[in-house]
Protein backbone atom coordinates (compact mmCIF):
# COMPACT_ATOMS: atom_id res chain seq x y z
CA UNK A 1 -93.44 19.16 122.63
CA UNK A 2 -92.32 20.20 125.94
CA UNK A 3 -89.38 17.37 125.85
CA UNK A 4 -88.19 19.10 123.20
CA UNK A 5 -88.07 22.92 123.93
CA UNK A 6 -86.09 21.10 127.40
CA UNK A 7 -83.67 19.31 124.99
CA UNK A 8 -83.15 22.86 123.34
CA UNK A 9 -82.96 24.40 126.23
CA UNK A 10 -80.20 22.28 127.51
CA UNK A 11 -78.20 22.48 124.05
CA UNK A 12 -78.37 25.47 123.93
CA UNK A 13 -76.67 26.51 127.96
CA UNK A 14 -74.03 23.84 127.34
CA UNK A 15 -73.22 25.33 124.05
CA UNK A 16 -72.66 28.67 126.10
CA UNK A 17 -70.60 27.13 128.78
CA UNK A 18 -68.22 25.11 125.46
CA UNK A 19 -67.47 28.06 124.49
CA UNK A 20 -63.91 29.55 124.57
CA UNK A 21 -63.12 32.10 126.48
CA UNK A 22 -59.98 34.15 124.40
CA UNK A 23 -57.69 35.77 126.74
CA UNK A 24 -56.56 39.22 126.10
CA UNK A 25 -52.79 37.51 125.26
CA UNK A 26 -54.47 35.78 122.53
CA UNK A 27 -56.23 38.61 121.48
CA UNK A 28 -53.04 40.74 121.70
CA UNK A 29 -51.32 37.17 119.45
CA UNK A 30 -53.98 37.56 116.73
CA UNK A 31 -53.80 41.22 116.41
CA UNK A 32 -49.97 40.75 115.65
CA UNK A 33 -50.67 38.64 112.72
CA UNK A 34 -52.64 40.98 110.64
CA UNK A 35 -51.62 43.73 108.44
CA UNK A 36 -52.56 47.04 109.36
CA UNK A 37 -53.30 48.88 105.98
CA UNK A 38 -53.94 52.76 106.36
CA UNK A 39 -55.01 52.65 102.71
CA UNK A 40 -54.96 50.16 99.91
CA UNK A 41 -52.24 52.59 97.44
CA UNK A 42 -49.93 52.95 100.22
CA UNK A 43 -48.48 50.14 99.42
CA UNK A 44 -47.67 51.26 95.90
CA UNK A 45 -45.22 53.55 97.33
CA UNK A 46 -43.04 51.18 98.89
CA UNK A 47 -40.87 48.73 97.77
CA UNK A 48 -40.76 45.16 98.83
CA UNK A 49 -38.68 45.92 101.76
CA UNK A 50 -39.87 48.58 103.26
CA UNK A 51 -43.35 46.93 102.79
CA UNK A 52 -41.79 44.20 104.80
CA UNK A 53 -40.64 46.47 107.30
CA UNK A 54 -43.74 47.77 107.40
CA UNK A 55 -46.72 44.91 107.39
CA UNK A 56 -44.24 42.29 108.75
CA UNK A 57 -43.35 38.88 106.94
CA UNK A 58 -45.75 37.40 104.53
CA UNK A 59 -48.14 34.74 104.71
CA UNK A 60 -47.14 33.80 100.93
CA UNK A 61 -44.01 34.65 98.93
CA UNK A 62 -43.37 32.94 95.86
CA UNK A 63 -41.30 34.17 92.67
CA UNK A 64 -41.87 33.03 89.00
CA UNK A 65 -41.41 34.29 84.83
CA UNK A 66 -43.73 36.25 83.62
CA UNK A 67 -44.25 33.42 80.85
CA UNK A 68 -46.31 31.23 83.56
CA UNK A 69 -47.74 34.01 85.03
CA UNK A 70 -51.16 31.59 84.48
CA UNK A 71 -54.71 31.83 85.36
CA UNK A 72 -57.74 34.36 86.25
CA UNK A 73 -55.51 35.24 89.86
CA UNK A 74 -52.59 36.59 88.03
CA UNK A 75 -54.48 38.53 85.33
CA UNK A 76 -53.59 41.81 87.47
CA UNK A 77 -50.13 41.50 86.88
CA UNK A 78 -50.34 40.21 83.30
CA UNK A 79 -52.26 43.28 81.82
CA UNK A 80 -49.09 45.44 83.42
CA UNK A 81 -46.44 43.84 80.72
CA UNK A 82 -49.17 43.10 78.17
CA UNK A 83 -47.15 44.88 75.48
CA UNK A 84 -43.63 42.93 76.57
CA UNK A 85 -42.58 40.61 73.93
CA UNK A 86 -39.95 38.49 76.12
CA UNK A 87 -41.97 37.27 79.19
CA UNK A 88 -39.32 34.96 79.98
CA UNK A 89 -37.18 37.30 81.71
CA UNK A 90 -39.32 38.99 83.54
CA UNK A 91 -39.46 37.71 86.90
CA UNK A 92 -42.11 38.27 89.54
CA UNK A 93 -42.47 37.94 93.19
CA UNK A 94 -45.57 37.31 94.35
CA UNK A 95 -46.34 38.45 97.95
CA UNK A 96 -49.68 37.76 99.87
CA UNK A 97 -50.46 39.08 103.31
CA UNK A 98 -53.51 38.57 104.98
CA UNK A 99 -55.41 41.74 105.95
CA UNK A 100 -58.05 40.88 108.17
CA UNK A 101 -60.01 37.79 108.99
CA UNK A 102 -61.70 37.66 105.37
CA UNK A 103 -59.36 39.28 102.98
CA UNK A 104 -55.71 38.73 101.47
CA UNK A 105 -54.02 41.70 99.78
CA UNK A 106 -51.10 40.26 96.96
CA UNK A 107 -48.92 42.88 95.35
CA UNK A 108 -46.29 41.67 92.26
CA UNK A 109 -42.97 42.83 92.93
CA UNK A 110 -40.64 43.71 89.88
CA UNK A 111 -36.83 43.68 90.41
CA UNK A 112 -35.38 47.33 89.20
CA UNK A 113 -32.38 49.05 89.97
CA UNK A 114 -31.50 46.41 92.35
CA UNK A 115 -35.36 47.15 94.50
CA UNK A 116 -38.38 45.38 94.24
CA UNK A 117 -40.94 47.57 92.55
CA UNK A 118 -44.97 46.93 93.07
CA UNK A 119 -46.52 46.96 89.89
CA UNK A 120 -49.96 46.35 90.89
CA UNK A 121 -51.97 44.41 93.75
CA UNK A 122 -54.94 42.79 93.96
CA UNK A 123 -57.05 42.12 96.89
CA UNK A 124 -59.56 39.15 97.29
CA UNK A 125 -61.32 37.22 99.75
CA UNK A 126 -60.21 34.04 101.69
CA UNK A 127 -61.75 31.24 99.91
CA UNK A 128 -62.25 32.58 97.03
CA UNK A 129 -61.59 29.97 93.88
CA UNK A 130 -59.32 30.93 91.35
């Protein structure tokens, strides 16, 4: 018994000294790379570019018709042109940026007067299976 409270003991001061020590650079690297959100609608005001402006690049940008707008992730955006007839050309852009070390925020851009309107967004947590 008392070999093995030792062997713990050991683990558990070399797991201590493994550990790595982040410098305030890397914090100050890290802190750069998330979005700053002073409140969720805010970014209902703004179009795509001055979100951009704003939050900084995205992690994820992709664009597609509002006909393969598929699946449980997209349902946000779906239930905005439920009552359009001609999904085909509609055409969404999809922008994710991540928000903190657990969550993603994606808001649907729609192209309007030659800006990229938010229609709706949708935030979720990393990981989570669509």
């Amino acid at each position: 018994m008392k070999k093995i409270y030792l062997i713990l003991l050991f683990l558990s001061f070399f797991n201590i000294g493994c550990k790595r020590q982040i410098s305030n650079k890397d914090q100050i690297e890290i802190q750069k790379n998330k979005v700053i959100f002073d409140s969720f609608d805010e970014i209902m005001e703004l179009d795509k570019t001055e979100a951009i402006n704003k939050y900084g690049n995205p992690n994820l940008n992709t664009h597609f018709n509002l006909e393969n707008a598929f699946g449980e992730f997209r349902i946000p955006i779906n239930d905005v042109f439920k009552n359009v007839k001609n999904k085909k050309q509609i055409v969404i852009e999809e922008i994710t940026w991540e928000k903190n070390d657990s969550t993603w925020i994606t808001v649907w851009y729609h192209q309007k007067h030659n800006k990229s309107i938010p229609k709706v967004y949708y935030i979720w947590k990393k990981g989570t299976e669509f």
